[in-house]
PDB file of N, CA and C in Angstrom:
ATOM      1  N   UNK A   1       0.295  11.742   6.958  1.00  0.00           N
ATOM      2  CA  UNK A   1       0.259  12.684   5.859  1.00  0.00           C
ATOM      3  C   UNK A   1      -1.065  12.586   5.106  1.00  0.00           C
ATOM      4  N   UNK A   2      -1.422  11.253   4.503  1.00  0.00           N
ATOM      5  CA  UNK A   2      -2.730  11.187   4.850  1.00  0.00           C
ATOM      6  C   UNK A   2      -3.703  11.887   4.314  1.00  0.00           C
ATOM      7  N   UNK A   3      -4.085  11.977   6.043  1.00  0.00           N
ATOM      8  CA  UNK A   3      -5.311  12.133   6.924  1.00  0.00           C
ATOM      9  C   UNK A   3      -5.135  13.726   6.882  1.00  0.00           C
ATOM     10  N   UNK A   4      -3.519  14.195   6.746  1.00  0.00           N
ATOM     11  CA  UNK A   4      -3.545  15.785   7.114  1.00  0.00           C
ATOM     12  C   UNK A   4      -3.994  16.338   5.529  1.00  0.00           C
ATOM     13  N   UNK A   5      -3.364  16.153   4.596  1.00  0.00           N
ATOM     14  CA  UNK A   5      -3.773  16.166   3.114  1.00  0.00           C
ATOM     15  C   UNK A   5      -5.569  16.125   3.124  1.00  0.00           C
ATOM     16  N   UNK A   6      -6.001  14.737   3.456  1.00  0.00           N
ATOM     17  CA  UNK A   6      -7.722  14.978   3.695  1.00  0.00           C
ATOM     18  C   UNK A   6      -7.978  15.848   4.259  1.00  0.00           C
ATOM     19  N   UNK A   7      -7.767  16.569   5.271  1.00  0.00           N
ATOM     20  CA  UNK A   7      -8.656  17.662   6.382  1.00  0.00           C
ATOM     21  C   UNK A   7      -7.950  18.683   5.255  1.00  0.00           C
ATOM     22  N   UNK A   8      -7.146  18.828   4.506  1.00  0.00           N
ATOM     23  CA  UNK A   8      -7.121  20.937   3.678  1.00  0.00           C
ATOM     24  C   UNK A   8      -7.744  20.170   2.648  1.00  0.00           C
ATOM     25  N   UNK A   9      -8.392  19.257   1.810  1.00  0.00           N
ATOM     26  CA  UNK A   9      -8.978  19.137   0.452  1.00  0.00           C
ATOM     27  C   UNK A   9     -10.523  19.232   0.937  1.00  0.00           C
ATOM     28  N   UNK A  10     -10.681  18.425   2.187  1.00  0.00           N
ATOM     29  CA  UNK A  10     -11.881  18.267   2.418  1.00  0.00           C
ATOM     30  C   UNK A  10     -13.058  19.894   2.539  1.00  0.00           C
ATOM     31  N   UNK A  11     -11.871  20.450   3.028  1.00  0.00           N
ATOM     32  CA  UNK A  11     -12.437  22.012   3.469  1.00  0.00           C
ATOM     33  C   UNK A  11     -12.741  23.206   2.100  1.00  0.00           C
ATOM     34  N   UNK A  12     -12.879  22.195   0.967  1.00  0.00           N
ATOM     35  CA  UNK A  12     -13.615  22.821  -0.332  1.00  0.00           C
ATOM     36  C   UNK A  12     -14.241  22.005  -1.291  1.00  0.00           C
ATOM     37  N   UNK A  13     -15.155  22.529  -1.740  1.00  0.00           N
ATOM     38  CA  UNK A  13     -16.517  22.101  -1.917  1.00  0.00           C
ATOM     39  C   UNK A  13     -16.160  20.937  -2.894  1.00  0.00           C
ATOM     40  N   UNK A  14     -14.815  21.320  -4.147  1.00  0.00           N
ATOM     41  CA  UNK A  14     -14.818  20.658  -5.210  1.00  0.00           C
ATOM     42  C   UNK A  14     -13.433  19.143  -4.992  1.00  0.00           C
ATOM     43  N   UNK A  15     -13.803  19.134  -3.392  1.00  0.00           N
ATOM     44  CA  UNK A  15     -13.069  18.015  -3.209  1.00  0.00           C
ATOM     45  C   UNK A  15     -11.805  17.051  -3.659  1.00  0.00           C
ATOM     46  N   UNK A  16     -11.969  16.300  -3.892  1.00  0.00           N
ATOM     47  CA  UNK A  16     -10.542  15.851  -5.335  1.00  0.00           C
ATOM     48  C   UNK A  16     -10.835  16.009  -6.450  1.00  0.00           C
ATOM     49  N   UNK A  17      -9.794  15.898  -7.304  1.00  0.00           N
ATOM     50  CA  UNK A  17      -9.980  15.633  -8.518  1.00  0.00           C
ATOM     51  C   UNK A  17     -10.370  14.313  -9.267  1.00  0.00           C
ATOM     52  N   UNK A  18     -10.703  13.328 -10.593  1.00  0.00           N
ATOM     53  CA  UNK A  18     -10.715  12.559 -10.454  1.00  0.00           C
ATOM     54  C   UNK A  18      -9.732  12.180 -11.413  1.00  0.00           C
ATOM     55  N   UNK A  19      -9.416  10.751 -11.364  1.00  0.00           N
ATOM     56  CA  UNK A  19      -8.190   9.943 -11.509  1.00  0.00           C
ATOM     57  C   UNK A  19      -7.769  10.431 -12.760  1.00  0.00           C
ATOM     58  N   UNK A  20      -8.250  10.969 -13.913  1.00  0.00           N
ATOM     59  CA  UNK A  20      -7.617  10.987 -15.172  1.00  0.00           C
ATOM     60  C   UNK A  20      -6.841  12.591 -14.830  1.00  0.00           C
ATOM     61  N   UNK A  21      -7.088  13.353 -14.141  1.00  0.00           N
ATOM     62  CA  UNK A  21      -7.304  14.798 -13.671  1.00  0.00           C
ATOM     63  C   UNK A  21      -5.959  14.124 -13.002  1.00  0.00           C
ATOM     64  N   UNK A  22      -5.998  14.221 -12.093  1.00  0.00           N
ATOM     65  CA  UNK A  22      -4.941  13.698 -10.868  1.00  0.00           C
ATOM     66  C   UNK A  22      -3.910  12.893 -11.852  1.00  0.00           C
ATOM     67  N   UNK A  23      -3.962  12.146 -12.806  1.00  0.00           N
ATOM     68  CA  UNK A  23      -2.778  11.426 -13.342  1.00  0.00           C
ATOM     69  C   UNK A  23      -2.029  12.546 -13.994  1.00  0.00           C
ATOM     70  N   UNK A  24      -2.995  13.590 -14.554  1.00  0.00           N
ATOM     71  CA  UNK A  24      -2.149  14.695 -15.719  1.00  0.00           C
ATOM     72  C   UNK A  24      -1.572  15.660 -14.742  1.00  0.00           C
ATOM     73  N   UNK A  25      -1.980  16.091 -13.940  1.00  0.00           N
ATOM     74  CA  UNK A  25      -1.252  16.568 -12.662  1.00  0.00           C
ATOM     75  C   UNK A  25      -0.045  16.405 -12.104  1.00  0.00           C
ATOM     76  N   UNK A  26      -0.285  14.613 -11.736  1.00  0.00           N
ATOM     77  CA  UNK A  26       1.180  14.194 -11.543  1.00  0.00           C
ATOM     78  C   UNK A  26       2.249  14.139 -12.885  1.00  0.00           C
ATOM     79  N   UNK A  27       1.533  14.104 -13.778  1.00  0.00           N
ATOM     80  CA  UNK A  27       2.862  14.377 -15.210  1.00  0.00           C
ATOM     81  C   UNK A  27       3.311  15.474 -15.494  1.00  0.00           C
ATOM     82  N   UNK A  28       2.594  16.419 -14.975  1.00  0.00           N
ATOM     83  CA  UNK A  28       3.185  18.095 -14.982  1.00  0.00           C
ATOM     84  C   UNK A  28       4.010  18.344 -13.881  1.00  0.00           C
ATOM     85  N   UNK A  29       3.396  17.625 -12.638  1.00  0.00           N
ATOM     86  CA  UNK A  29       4.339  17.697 -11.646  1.00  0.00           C
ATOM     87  C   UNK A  29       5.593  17.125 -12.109  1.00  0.00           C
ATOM     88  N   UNK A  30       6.337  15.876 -12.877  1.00  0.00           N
ATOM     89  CA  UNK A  30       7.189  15.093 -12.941  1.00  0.00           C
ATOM     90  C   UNK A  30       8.041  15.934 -13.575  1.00  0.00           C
ATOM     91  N   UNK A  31       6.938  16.726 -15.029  1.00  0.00           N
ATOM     92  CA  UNK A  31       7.514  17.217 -16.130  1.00  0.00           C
ATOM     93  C   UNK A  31       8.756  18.393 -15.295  1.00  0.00           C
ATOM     94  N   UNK A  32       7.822  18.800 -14.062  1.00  0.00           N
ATOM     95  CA  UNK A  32       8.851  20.220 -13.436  1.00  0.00           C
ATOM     96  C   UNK A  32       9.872  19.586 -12.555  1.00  0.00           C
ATOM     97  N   UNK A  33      10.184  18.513 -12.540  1.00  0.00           N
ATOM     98  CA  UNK A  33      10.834  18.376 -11.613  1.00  0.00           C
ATOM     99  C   UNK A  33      12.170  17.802 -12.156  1.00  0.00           C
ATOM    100  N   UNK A  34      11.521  17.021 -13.429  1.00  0.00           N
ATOM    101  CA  UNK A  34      12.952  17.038 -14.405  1.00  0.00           C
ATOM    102  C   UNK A  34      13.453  18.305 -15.070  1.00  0.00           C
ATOM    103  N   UNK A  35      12.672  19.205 -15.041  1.00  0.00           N
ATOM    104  CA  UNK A  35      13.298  20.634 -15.602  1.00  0.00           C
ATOM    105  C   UNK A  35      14.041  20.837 -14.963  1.00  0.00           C
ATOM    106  N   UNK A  36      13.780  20.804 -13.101  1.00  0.00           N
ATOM    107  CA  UNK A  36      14.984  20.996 -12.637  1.00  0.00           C
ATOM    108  C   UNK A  36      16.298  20.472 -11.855  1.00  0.00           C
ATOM    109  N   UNK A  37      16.214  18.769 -12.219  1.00  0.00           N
ATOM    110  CA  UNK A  37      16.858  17.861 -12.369  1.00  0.00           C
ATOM    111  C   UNK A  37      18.085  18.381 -13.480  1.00  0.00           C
ATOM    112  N   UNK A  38      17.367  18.699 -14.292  1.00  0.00           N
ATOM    113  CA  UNK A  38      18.149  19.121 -15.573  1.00  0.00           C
ATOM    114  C   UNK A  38      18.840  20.039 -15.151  1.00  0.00           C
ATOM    115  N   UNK A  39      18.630  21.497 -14.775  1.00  0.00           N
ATOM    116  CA  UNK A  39      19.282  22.610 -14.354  1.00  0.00           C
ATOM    117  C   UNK A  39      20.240  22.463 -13.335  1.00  0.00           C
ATOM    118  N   UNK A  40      19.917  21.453 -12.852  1.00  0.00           N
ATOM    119  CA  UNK A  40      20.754  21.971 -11.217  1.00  0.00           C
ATOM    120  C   UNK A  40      22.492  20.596 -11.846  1.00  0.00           C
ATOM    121  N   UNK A  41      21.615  19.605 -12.921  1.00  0.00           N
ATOM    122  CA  UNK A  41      22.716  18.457 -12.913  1.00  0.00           C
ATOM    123  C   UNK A  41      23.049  18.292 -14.320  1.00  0.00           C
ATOM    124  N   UNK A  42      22.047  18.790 -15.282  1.00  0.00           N
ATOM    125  CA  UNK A  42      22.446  18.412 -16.575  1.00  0.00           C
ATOM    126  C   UNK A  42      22.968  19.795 -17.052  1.00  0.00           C
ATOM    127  N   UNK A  43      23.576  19.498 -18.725  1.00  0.00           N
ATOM    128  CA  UNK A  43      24.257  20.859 -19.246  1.00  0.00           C
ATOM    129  C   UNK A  43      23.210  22.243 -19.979  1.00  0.00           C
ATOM    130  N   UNK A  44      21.876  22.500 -19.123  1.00  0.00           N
ATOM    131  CA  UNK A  44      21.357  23.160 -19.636  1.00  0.00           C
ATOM    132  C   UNK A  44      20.676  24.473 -18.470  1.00  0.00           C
ATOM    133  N   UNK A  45      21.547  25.402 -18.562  1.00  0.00           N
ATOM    134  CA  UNK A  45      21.270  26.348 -17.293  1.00  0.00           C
ATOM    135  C   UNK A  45      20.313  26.919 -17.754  1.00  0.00           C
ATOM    136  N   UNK A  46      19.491  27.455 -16.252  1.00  0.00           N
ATOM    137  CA  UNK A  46      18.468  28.518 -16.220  1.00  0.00           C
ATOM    138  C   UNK A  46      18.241  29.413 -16.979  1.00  0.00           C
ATOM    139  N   UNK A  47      17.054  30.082 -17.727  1.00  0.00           N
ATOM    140  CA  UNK A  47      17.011  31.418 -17.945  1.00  0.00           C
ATOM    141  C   UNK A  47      16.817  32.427 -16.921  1.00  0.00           C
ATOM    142  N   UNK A  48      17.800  33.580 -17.070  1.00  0.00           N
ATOM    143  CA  UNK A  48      17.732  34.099 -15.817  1.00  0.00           C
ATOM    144  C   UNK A  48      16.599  34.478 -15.092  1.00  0.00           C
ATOM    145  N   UNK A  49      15.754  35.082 -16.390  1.00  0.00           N
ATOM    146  CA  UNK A  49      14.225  35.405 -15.891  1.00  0.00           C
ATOM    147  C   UNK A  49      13.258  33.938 -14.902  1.00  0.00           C
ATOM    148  N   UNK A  50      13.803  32.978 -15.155  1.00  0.00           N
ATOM    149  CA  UNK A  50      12.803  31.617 -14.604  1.00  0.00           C
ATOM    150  C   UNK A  50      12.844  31.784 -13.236  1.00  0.00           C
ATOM    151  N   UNK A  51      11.945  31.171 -12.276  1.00  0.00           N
ATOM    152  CA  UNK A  51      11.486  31.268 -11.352  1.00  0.00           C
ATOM    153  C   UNK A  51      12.941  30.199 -10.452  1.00  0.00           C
ATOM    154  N   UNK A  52      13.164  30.578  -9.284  1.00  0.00           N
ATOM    155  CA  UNK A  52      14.215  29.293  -8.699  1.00  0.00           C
ATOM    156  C   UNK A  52      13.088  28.525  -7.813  1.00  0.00           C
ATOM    157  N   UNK A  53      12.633  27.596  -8.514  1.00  0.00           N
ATOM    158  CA  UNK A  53      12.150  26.247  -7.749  1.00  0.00           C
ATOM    159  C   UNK A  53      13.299  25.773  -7.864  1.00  0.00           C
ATOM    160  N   UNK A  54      13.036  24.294  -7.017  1.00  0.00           N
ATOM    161  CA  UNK A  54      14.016  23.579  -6.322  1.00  0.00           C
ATOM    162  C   UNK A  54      13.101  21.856  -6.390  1.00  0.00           C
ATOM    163  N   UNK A  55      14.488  21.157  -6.505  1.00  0.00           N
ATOM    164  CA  UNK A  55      14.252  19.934  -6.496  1.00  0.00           C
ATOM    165  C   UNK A  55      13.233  19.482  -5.475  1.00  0.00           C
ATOM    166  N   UNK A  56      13.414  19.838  -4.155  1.00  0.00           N
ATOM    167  CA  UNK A  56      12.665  19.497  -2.661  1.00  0.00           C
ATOM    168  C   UNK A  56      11.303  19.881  -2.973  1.00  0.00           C
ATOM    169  N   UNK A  57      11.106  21.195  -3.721  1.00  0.00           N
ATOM    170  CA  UNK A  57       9.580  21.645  -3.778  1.00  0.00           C
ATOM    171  C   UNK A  57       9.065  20.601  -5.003  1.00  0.00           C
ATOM    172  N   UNK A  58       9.503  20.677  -5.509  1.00  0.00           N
ATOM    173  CA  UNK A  58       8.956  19.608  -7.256  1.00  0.00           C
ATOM    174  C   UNK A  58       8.614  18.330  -6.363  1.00  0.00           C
ATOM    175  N   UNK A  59       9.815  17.775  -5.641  1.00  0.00           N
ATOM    176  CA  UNK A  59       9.585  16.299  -5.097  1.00  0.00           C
ATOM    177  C   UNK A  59       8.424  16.586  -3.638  1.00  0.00           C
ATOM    178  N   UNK A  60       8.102  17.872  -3.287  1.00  0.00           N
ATOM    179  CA  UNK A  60       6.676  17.925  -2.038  1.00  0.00           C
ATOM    180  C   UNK A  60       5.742  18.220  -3.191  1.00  0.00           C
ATOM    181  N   UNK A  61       5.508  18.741  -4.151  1.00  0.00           N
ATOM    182  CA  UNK A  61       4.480  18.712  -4.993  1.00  0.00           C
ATOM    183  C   UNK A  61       4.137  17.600  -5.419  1.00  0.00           C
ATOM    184  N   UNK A  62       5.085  16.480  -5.958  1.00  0.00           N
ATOM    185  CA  UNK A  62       4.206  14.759  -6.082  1.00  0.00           C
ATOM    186  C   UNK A  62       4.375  14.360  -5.220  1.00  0.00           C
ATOM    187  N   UNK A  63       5.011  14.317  -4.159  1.00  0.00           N
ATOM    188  CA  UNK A  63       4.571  13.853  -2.998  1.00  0.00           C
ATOM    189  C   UNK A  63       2.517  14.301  -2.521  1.00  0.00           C
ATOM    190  N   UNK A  64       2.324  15.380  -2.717  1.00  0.00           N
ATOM    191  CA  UNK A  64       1.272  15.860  -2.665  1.00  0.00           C
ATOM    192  C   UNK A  64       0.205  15.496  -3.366  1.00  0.00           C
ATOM    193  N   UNK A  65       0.385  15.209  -4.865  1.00  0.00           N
ATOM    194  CA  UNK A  65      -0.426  14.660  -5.545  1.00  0.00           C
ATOM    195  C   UNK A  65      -0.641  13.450  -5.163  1.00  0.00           C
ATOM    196  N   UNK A  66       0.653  12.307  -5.205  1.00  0.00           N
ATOM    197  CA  UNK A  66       0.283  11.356  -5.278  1.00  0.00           C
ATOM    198  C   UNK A  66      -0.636  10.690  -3.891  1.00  0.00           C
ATOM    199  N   UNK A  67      -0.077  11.284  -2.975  1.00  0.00           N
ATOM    200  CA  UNK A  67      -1.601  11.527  -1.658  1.00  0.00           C
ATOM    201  C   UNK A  67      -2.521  11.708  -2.027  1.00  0.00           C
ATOM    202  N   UNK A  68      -2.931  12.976  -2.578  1.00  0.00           N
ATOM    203  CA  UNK A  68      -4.350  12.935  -3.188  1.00  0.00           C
ATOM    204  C   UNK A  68      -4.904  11.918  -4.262  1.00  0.00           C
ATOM    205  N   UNK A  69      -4.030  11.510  -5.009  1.00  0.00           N
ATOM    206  CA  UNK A  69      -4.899  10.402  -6.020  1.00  0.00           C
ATOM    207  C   UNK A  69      -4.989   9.200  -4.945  1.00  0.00           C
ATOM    208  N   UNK A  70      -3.541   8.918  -4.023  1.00  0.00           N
ATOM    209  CA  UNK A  70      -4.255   7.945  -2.972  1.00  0.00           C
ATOM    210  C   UNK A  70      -5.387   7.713  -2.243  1.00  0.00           C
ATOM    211  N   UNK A  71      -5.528   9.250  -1.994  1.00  0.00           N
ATOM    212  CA  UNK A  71      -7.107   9.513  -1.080  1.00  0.00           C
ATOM    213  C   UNK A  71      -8.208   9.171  -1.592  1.00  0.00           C
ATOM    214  N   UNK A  72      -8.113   9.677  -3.206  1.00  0.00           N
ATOM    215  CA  UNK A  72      -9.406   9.831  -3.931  1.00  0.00           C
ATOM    216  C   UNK A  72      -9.652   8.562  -3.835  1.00  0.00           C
ATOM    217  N   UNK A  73      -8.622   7.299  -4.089  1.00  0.00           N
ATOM    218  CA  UNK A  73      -9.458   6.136  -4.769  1.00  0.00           C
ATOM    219  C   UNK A  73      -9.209   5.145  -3.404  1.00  0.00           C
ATOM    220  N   UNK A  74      -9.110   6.081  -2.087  1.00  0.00           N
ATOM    221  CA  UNK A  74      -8.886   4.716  -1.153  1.00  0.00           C
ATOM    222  C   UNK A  74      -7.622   3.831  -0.805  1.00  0.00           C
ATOM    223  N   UNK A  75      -6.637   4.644  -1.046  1.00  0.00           N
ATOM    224  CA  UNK A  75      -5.698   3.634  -1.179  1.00  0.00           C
ATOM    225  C   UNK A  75      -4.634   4.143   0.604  1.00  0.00           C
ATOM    226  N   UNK A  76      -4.679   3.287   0.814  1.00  0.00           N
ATOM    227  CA  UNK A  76      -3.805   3.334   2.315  1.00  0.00           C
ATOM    228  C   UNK A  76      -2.314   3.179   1.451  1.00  0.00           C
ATOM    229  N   UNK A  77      -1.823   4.668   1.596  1.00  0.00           N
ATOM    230  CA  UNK A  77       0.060   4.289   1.246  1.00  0.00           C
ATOM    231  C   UNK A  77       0.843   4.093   2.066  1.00  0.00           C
ATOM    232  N   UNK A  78       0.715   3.771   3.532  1.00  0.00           N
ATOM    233  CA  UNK A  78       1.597   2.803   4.066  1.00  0.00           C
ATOM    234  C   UNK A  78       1.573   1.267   3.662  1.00  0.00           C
ATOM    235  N   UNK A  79      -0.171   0.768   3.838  1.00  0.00           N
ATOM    236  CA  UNK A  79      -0.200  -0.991   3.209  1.00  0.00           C
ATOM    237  C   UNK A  79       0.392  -0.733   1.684  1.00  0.00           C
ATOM    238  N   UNK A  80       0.660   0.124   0.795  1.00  0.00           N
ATOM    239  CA  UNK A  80       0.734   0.090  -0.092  1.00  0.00           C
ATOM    240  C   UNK A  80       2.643   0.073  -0.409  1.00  0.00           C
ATOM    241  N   UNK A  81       3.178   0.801   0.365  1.00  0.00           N
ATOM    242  CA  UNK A  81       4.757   0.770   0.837  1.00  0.00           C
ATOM    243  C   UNK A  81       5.021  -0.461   1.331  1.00  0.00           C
ATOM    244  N   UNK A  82       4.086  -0.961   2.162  1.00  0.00           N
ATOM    245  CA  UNK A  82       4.704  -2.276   2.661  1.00  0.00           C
ATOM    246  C   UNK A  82       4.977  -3.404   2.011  1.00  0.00           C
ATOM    247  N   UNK A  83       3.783  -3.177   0.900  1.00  0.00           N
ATOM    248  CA  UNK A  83       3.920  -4.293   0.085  1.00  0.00           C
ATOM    249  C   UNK A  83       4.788  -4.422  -0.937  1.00  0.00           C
ATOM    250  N   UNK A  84       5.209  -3.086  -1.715  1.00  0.00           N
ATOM    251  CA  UNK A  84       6.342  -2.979  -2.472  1.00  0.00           C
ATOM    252  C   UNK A  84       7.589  -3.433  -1.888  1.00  0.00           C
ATOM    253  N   UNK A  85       7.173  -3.056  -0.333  1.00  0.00           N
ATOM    254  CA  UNK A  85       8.942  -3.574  -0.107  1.00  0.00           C
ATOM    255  C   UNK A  85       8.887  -4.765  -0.110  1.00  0.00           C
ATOM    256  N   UNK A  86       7.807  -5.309   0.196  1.00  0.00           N
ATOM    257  CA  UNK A  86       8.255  -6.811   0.287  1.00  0.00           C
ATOM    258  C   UNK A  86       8.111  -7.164  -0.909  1.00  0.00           C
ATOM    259  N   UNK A  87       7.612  -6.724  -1.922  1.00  0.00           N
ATOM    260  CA  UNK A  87       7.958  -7.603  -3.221  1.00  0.00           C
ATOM    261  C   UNK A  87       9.214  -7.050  -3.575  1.00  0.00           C
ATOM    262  N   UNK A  88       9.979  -6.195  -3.238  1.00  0.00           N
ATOM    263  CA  UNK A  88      11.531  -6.037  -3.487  1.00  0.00           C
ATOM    264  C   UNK A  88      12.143  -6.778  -2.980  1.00  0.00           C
ATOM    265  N   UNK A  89      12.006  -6.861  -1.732  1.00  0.00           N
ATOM    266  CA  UNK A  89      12.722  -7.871  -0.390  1.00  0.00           C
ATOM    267  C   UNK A  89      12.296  -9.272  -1.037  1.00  0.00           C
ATOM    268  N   UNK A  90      11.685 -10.030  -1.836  1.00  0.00           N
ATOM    269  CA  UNK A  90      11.471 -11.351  -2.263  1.00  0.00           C
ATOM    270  C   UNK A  90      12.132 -11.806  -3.935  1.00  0.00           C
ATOM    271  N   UNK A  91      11.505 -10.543  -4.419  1.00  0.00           N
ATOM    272  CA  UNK A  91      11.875 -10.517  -5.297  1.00  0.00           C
ATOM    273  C   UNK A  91      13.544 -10.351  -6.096  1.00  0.00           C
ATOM    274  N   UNK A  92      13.951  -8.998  -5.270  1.00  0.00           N
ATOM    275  CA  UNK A  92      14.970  -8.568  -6.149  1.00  0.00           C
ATOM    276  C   UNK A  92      15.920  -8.938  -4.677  1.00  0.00           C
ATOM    277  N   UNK A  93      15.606 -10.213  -3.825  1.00  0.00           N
ATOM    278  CA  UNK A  93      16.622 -10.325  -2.491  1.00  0.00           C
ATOM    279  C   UNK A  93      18.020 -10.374  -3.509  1.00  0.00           C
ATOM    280  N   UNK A  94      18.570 -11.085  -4.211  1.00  0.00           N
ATOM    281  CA  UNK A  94      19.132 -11.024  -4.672  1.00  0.00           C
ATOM    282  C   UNK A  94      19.974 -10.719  -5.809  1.00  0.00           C
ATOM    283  N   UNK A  95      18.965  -9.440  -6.072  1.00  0.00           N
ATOM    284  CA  UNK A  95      19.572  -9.002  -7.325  1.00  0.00           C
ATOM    285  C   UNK A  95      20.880  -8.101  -7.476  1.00  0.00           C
ATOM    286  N   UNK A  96      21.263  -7.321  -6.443  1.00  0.00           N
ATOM    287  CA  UNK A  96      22.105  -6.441  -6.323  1.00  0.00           C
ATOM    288  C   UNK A  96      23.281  -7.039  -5.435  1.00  0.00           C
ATOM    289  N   UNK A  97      24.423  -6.265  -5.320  1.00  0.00           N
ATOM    290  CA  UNK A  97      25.666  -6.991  -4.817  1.00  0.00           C
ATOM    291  C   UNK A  97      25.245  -6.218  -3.126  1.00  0.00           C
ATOM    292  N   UNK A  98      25.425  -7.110  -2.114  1.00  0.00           N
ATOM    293  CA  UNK A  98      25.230  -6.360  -0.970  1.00  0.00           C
ATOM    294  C   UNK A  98      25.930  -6.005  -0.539  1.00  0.00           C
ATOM    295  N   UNK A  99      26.473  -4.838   0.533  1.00  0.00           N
ATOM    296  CA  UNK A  99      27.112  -3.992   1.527  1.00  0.00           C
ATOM    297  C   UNK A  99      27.384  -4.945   2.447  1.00  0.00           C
ATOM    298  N   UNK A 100      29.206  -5.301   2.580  1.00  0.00           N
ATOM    299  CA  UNK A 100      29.475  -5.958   3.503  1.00  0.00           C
ATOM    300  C   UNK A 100      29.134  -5.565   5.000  1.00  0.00           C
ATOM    301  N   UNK A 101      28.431  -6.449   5.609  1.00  0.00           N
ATOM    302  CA  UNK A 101      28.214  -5.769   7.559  1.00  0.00           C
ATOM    303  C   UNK A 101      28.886  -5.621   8.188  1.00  0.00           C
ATOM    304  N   UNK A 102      30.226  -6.032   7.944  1.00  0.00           N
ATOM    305  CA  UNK A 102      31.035  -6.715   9.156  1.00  0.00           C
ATOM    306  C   UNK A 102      31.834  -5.260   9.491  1.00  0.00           C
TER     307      UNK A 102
END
């Protein structure tokens, strides 16, 4: 995802954004996605006139950003996944009640 994200940013002139740009981005992104967190689960329905986004598009829009602020500053988000899990997996091994296997 990536590498595919780099090849459509790369193909204009004004490249990424930079990090303070890209952080307010992702807070507008968040901001829309609890709007419709709210609509679809909390007690506050649509105006009819509003547009129907959807949870999936809000959650591919920071998905999107947060690629790009990855890109901008270098950051590999798989080594970066891996390592969260393992500080979950060390950390919180035992914090939660586990799912019997058997």
């Amino acid at each position: 995802m990536q590498r595919e994200v780099d090849r459509y940013i790369s193909q204009f002139k004004e490249g990424y954004f930079s990090p303070l740009t890209m952080l307010a981005r992702m807070s507008e992104e968040v901001g829309e996605l609890a709007r419709e967190v709210n609509h679809t689960y909390g007690e506050k329905p649509k105006k009819k006139d509003e547009p129907d986004n959807s949870i999936e598009l809000e959650l591919g829009d920071i998905l999107f950003i947060t690629i790009c602020f990855a890109n901008s500053l270098g950051i590999n988000l798989t080594e970066a996944h891996d390592q969260v899990m393992h500080k979950f997996a060390t950390r919180d091994a035992d914090r939660w009640t586990k799912k019997d296997t058997e």
